[in-house]
PDB file of N, CA and C in Angstrom:
ATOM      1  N   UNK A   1    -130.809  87.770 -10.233  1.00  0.00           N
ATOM      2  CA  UNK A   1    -130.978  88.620 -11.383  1.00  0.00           C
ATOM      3  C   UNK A   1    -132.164  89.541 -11.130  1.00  0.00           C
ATOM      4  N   UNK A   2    -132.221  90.776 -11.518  1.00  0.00           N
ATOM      5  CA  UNK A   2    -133.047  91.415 -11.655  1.00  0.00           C
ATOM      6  C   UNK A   2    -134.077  91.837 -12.923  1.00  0.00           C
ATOM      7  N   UNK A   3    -135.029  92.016 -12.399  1.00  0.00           N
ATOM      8  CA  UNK A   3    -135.963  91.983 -14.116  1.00  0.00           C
ATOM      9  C   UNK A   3    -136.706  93.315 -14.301  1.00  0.00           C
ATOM     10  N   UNK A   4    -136.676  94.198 -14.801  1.00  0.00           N
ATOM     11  CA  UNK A   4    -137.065  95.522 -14.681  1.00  0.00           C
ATOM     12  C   UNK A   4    -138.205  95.446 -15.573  1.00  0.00           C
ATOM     13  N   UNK A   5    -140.053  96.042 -15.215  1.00  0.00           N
ATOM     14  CA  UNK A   5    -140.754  95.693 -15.609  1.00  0.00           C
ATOM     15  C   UNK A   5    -140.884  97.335 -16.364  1.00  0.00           C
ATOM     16  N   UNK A   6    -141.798  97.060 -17.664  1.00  0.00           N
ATOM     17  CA  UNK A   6    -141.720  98.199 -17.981  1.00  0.00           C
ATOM     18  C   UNK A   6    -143.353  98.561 -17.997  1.00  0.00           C
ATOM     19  N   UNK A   7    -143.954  99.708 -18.098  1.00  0.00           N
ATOM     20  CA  UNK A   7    -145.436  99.967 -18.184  1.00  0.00           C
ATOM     21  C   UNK A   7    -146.056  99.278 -18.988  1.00  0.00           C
ATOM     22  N   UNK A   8    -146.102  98.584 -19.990  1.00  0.00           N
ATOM     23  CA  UNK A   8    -147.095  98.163 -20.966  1.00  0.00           C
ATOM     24  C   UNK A   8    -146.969  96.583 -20.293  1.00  0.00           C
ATOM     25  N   UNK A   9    -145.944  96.072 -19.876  1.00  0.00           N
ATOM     26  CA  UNK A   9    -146.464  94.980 -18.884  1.00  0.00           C
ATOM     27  C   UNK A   9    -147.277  94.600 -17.764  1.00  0.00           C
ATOM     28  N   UNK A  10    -147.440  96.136 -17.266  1.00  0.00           N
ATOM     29  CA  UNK A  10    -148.507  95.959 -15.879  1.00  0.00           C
ATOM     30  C   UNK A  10    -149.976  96.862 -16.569  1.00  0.00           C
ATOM     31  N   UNK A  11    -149.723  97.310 -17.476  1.00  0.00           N
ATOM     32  CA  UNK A  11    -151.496  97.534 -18.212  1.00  0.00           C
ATOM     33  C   UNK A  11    -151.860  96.777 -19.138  1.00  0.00           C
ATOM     34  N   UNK A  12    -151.238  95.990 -19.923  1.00  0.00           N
ATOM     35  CA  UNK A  12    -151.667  94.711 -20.894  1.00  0.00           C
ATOM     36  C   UNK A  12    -152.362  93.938 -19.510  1.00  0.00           C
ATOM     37  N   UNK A  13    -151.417  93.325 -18.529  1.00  0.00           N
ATOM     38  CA  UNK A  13    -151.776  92.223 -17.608  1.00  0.00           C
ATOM     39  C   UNK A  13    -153.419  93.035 -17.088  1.00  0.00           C
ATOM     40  N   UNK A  14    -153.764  94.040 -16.829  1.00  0.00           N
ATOM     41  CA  UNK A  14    -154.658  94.632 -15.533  1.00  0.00           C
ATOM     42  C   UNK A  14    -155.088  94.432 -16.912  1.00  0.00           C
ATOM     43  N   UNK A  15    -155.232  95.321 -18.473  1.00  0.00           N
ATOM     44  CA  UNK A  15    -156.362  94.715 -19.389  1.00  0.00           C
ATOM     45  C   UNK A  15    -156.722  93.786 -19.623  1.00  0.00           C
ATOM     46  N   UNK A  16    -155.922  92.809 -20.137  1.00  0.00           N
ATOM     47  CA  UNK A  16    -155.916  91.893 -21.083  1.00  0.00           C
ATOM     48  C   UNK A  16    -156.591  90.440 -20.190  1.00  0.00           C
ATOM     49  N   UNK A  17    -155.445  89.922 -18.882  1.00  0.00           N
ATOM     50  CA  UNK A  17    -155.205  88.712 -18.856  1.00  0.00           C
ATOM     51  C   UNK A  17    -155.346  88.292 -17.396  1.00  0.00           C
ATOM     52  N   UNK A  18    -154.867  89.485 -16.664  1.00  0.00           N
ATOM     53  CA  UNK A  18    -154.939  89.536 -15.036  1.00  0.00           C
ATOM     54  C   UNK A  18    -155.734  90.492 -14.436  1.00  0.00           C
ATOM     55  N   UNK A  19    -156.479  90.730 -14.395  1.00  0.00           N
ATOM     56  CA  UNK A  19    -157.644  91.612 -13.951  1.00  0.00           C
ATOM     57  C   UNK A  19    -157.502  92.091 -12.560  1.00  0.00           C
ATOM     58  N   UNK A  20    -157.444  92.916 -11.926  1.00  0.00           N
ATOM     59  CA  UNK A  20    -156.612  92.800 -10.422  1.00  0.00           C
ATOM     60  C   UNK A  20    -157.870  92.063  -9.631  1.00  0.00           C
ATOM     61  N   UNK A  21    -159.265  92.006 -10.132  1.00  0.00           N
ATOM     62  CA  UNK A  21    -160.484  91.958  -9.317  1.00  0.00           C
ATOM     63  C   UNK A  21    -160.426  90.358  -9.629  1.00  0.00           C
ATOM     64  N   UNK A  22    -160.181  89.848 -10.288  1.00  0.00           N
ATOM     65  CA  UNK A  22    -160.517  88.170 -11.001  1.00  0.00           C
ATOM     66  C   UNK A  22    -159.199  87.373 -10.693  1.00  0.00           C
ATOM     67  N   UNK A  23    -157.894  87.914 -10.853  1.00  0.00           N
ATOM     68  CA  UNK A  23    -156.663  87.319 -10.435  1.00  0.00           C
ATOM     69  C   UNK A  23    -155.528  88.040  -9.251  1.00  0.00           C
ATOM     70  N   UNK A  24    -156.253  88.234  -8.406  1.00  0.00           N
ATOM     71  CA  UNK A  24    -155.443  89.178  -7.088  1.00  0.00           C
ATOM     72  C   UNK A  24    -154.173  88.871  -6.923  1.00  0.00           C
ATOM     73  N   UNK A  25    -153.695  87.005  -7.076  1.00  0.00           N
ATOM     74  CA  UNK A  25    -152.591  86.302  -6.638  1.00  0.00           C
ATOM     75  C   UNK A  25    -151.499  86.945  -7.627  1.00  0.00           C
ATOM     76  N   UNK A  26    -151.483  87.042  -8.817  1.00  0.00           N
ATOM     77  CA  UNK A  26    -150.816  87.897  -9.976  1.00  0.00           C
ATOM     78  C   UNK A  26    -149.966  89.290  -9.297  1.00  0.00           C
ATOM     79  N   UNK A  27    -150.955  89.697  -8.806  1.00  0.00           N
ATOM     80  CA  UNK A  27    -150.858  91.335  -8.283  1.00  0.00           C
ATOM     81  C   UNK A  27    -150.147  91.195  -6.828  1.00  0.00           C
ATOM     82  N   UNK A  28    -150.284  90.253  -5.969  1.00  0.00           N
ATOM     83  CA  UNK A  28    -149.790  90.248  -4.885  1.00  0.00           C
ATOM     84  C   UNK A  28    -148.434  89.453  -5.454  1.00  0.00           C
ATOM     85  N   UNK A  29    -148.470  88.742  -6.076  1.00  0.00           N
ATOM     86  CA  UNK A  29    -146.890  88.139  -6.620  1.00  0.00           C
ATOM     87  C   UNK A  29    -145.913  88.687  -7.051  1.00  0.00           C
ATOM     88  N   UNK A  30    -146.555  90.058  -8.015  1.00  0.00           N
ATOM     89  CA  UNK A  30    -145.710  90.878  -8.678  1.00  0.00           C
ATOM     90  C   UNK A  30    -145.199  91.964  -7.109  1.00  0.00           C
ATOM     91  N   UNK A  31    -145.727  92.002  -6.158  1.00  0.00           N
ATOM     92  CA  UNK A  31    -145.357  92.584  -4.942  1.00  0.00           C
ATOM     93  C   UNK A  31    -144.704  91.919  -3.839  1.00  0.00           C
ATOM     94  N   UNK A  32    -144.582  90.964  -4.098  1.00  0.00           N
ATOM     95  CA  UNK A  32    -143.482  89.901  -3.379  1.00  0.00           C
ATOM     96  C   UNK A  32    -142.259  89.821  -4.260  1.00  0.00           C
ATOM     97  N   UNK A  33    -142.384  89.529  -5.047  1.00  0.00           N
ATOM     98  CA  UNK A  33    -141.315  89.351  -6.267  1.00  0.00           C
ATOM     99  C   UNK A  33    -140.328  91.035  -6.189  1.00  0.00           C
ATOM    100  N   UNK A  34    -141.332  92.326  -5.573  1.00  0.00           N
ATOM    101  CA  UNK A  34    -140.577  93.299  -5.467  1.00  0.00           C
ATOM    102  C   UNK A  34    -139.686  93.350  -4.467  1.00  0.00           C
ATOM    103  N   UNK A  35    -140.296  93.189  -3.048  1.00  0.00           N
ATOM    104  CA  UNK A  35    -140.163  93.091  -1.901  1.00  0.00           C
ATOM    105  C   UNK A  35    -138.787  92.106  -1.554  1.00  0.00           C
ATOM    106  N   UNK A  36    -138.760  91.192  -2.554  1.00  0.00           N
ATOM    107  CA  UNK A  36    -137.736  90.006  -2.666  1.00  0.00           C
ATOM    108  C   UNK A  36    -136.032  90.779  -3.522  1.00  0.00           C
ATOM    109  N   UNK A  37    -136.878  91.987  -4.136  1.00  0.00           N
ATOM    110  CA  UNK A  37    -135.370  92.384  -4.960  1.00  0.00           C
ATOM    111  C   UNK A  37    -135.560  91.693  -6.182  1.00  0.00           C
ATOM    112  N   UNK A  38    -136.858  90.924  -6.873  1.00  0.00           N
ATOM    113  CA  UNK A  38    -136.266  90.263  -7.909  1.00  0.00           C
ATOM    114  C   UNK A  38    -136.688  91.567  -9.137  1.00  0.00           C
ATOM    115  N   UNK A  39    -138.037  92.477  -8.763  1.00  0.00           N
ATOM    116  CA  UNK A  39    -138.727  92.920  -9.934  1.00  0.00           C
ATOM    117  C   UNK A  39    -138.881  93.944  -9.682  1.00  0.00           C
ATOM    118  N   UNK A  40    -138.178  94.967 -10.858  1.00  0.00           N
ATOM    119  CA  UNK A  40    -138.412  96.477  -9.800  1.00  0.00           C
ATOM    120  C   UNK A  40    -138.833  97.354 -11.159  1.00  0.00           C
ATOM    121  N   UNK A  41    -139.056  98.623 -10.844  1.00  0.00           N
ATOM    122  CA  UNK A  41    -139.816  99.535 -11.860  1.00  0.00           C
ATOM    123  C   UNK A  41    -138.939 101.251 -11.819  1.00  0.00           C
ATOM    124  N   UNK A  42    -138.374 101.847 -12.965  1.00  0.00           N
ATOM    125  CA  UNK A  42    -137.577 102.808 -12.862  1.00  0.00           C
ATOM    126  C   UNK A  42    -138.639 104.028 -12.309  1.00  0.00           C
ATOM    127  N   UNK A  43    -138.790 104.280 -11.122  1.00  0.00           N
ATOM    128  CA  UNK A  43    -139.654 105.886 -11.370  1.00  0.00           C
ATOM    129  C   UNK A  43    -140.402 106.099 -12.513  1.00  0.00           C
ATOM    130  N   UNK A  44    -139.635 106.974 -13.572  1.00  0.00           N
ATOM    131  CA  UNK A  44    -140.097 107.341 -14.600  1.00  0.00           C
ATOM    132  C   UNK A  44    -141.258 106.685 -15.173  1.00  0.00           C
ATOM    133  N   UNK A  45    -140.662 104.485 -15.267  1.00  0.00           N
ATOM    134  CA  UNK A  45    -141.770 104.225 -16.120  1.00  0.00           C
ATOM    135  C   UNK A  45    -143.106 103.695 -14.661  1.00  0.00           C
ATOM    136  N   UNK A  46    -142.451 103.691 -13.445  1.00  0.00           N
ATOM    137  CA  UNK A  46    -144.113 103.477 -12.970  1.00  0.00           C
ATOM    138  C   UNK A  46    -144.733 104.531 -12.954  1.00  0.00           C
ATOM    139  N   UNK A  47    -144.112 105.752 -13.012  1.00  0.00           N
ATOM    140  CA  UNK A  47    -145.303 107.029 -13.284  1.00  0.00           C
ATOM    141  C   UNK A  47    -146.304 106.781 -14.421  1.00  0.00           C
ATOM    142  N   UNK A  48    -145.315 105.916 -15.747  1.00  0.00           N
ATOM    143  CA  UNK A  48    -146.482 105.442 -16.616  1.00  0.00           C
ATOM    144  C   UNK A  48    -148.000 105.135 -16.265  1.00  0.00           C
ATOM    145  N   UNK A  49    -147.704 103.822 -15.046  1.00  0.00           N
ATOM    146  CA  UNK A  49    -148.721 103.390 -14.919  1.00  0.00           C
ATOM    147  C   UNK A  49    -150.072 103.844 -13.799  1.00  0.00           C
ATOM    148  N   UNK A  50    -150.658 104.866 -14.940  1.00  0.00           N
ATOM    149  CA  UNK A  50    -151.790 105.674 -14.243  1.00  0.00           C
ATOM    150  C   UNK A  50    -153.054 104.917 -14.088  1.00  0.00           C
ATOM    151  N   UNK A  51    -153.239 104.822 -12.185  1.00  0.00           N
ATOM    152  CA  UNK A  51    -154.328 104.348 -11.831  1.00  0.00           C
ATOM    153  C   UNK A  51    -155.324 104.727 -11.624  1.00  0.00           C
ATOM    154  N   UNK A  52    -156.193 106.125 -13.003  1.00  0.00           N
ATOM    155  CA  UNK A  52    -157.222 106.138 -12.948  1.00  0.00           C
ATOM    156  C   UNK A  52    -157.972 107.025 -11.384  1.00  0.00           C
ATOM    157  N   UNK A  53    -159.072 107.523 -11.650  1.00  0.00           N
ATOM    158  CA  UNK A  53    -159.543 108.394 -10.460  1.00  0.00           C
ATOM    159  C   UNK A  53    -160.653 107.845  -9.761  1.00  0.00           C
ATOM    160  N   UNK A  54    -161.264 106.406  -9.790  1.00  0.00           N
ATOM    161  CA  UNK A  54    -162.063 106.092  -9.450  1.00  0.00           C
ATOM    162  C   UNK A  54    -161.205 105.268  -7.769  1.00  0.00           C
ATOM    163  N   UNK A  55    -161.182 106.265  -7.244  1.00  0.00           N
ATOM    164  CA  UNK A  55    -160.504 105.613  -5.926  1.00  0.00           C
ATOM    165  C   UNK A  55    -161.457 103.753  -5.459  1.00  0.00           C
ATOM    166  N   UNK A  56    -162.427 103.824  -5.836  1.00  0.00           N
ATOM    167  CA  UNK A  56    -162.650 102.135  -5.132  1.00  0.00           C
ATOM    168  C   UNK A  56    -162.867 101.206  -6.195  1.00  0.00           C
ATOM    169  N   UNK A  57    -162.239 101.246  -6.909  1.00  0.00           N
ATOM    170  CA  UNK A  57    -161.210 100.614  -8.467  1.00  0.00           C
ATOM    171  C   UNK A  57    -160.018  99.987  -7.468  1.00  0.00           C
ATOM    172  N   UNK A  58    -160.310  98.491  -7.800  1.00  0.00           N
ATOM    173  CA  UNK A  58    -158.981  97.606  -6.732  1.00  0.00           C
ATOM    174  C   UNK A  58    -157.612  98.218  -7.476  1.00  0.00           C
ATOM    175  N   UNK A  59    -157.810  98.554  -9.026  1.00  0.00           N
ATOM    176  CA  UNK A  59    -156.615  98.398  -9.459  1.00  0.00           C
ATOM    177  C   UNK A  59    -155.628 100.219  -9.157  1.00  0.00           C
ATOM    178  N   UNK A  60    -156.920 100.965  -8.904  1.00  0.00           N
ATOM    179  CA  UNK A  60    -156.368 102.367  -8.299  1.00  0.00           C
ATOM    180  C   UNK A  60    -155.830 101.980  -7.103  1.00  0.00           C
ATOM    181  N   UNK A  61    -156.109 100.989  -6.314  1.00  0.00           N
ATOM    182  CA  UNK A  61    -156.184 100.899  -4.832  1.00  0.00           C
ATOM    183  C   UNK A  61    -154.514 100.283  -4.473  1.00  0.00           C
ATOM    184  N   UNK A  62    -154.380  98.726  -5.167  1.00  0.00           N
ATOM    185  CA  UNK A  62    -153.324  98.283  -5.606  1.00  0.00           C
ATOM    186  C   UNK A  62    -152.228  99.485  -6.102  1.00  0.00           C
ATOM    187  N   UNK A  63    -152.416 100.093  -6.675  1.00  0.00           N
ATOM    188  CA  UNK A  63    -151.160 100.867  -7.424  1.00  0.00           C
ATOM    189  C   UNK A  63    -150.615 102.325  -6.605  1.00  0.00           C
ATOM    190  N   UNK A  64    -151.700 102.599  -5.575  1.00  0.00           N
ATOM    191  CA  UNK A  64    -151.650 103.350  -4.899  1.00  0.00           C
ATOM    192  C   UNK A  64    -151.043 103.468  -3.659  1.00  0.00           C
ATOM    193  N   UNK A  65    -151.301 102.078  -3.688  1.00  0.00           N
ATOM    194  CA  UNK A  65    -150.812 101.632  -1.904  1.00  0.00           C
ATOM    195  C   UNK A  65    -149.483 101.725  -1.712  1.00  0.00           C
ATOM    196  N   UNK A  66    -148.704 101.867  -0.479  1.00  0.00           N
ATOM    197  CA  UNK A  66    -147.521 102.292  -0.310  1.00  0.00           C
ATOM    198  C   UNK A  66    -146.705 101.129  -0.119  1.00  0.00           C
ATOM    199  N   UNK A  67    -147.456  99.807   0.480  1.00  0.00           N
ATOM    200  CA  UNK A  67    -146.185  98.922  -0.095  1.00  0.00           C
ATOM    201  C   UNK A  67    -146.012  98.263  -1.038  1.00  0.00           C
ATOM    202  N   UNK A  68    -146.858  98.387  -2.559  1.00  0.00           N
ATOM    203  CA  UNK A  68    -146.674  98.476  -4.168  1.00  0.00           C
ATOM    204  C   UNK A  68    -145.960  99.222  -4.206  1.00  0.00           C
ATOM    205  N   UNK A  69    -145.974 100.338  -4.556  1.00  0.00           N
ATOM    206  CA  UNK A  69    -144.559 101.568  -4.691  1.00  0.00           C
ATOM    207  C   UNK A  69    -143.722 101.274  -4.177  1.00  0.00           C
ATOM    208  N   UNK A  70    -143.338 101.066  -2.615  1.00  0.00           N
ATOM    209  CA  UNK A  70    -141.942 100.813  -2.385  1.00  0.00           C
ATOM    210  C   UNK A  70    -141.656  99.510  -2.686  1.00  0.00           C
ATOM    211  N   UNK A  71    -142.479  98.469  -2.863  1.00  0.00           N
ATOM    212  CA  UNK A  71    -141.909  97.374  -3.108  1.00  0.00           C
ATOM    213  C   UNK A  71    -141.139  97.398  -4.526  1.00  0.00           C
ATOM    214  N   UNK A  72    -142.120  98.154  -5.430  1.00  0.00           N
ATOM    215  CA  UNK A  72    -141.226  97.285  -7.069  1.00  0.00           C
ATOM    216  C   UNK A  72    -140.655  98.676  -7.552  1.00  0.00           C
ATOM    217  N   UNK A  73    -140.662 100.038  -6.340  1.00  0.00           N
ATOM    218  CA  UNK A  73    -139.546 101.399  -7.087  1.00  0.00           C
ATOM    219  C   UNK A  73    -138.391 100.786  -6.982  1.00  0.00           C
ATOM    220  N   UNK A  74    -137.539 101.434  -7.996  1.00  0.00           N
ATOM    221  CA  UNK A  74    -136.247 101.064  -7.943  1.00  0.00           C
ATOM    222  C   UNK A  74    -135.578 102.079  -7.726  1.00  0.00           C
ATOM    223  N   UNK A  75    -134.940 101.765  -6.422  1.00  0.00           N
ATOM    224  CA  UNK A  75    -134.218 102.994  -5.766  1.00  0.00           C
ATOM    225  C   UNK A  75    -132.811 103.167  -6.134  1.00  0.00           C
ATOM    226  N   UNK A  76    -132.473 103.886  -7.207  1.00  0.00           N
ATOM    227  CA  UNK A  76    -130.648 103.701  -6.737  1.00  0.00           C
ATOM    228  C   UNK A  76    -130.352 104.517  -8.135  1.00  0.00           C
ATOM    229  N   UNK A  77    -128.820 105.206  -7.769  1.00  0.00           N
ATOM    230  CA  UNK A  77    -128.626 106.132  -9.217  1.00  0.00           C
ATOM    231  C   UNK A  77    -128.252 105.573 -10.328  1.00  0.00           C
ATOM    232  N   UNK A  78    -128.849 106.651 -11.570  1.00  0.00           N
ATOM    233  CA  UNK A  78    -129.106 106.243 -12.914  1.00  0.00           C
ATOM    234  C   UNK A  78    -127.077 105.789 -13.336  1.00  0.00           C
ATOM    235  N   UNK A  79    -126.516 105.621 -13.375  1.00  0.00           N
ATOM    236  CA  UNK A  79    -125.232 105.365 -14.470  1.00  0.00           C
ATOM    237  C   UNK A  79    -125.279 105.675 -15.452  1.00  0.00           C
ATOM    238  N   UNK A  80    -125.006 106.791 -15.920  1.00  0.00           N
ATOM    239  CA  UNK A  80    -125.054 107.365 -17.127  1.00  0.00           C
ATOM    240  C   UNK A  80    -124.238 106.362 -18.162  1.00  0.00           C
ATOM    241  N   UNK A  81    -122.570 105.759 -18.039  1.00  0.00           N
ATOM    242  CA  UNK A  81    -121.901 105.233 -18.716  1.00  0.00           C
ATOM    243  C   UNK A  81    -122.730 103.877 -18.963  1.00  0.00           C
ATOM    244  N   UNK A  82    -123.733 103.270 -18.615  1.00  0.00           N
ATOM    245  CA  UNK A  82    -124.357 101.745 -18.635  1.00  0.00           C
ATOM    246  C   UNK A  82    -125.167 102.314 -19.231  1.00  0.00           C
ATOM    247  N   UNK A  83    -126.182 103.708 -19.155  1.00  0.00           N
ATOM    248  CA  UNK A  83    -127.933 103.476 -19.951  1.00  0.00           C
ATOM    249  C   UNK A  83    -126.926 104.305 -21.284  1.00  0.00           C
ATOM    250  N   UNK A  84    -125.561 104.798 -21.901  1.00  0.00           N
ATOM    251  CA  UNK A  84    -125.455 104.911 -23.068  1.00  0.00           C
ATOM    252  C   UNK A  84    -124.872 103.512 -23.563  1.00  0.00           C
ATOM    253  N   UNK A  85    -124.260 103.101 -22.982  1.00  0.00           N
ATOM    254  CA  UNK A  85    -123.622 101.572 -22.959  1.00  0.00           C
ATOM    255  C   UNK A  85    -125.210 100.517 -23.602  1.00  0.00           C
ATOM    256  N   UNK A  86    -126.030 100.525 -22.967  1.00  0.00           N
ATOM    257  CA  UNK A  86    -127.506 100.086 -23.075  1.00  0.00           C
ATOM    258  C   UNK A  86    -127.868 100.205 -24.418  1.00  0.00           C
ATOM    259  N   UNK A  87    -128.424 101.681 -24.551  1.00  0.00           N
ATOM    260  CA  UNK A  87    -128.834 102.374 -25.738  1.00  0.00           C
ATOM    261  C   UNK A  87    -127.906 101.722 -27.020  1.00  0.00           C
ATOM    262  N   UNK A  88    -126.689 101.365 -27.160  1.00  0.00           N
ATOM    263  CA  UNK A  88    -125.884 101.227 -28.170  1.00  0.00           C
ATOM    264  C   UNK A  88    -126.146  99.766 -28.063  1.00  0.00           C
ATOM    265  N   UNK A  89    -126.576  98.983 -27.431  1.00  0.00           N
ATOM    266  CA  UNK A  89    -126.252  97.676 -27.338  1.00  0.00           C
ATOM    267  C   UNK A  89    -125.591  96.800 -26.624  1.00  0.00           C
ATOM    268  N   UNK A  90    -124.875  97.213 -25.800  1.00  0.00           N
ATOM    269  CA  UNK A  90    -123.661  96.667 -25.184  1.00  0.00           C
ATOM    270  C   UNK A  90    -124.094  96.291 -23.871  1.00  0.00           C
ATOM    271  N   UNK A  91    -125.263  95.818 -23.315  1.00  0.00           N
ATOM    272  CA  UNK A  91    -125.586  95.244 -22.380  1.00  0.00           C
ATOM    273  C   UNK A  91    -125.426  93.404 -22.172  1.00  0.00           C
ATOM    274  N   UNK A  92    -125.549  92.727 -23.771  1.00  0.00           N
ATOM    275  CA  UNK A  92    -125.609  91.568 -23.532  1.00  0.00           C
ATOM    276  C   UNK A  92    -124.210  91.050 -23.136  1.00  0.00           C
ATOM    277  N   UNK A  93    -123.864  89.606 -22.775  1.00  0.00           N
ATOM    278  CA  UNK A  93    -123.141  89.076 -21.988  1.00  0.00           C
ATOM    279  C   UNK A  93    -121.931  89.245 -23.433  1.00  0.00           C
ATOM    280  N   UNK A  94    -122.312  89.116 -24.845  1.00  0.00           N
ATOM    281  CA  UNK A  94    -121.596  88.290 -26.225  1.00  0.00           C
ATOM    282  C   UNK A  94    -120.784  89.662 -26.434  1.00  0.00           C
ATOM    283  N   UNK A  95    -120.931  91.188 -25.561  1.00  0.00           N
ATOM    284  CA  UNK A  95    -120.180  92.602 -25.613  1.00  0.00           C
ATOM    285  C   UNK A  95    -119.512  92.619 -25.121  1.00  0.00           C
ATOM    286  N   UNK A  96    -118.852  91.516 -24.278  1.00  0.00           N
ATOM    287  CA  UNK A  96    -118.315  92.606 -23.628  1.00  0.00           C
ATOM    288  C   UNK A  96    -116.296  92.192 -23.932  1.00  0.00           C
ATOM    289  N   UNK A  97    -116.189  92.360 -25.025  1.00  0.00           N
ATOM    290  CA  UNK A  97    -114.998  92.487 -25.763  1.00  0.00           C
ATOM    291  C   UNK A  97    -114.409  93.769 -25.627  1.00  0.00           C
ATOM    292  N   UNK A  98    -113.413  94.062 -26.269  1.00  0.00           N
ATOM    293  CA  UNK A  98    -112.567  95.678 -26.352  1.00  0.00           C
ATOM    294  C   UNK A  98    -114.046  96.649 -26.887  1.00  0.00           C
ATOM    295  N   UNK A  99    -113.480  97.631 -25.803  1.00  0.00           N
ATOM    296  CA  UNK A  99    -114.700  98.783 -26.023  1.00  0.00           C
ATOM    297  C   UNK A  99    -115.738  98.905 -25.562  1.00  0.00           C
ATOM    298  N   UNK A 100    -115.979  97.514 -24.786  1.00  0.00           N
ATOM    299  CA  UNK A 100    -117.091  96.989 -24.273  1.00  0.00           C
ATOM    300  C   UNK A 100    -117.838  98.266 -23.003  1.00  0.00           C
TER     301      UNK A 100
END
């Protein structure tokens, strides 16, 4: 299964709970977990996650680096008929009846 992370999950964690400087293993997990195919990030929303201009900031450094990006981008085309399918609801397993 795949788990698509969205921006307010990787800046709550770097605020709140996982600090990239205090819990590194977090940050390198969420980059294995990419690397593995399990956890990936649409373009759009990792552009969300802006790492700030202080280049020797671990968490600029981390987000910058090139095998973070390729690990958790998610490469592959949008399906228009699934993200309106989505939007309406019709993603869970209990849809997929007539019309589905």
């Amino acid at each position: 299964m795949l788990y698509l992370l969205d921006a307010n999950v990787i800046i709550t964690a770097k605020d709140s709970y996982y600090a990239i400087d205090q819990i590194p293993e977090f940050w390198e997990w969420l980059v294995h977990q990419g690397e593995a195919g399990n956890t990936k990030m649409p373009p759009e929303i990792l552009d969300e996650v802006r790492p700030g201009t202080d280049k020797d900031d671990t968490f600029y450094q981390w987000r910058k680096d090139k095998a973070t990006v390729e690990a958790l981008l998610l490469v592959e085309e949008v399906d228009q008929a699934l993200v309106q399918r989505g939007a309406r609801g019709g993603l869970c397993a209990r849809s997929q009846g007539p019309g589905a």
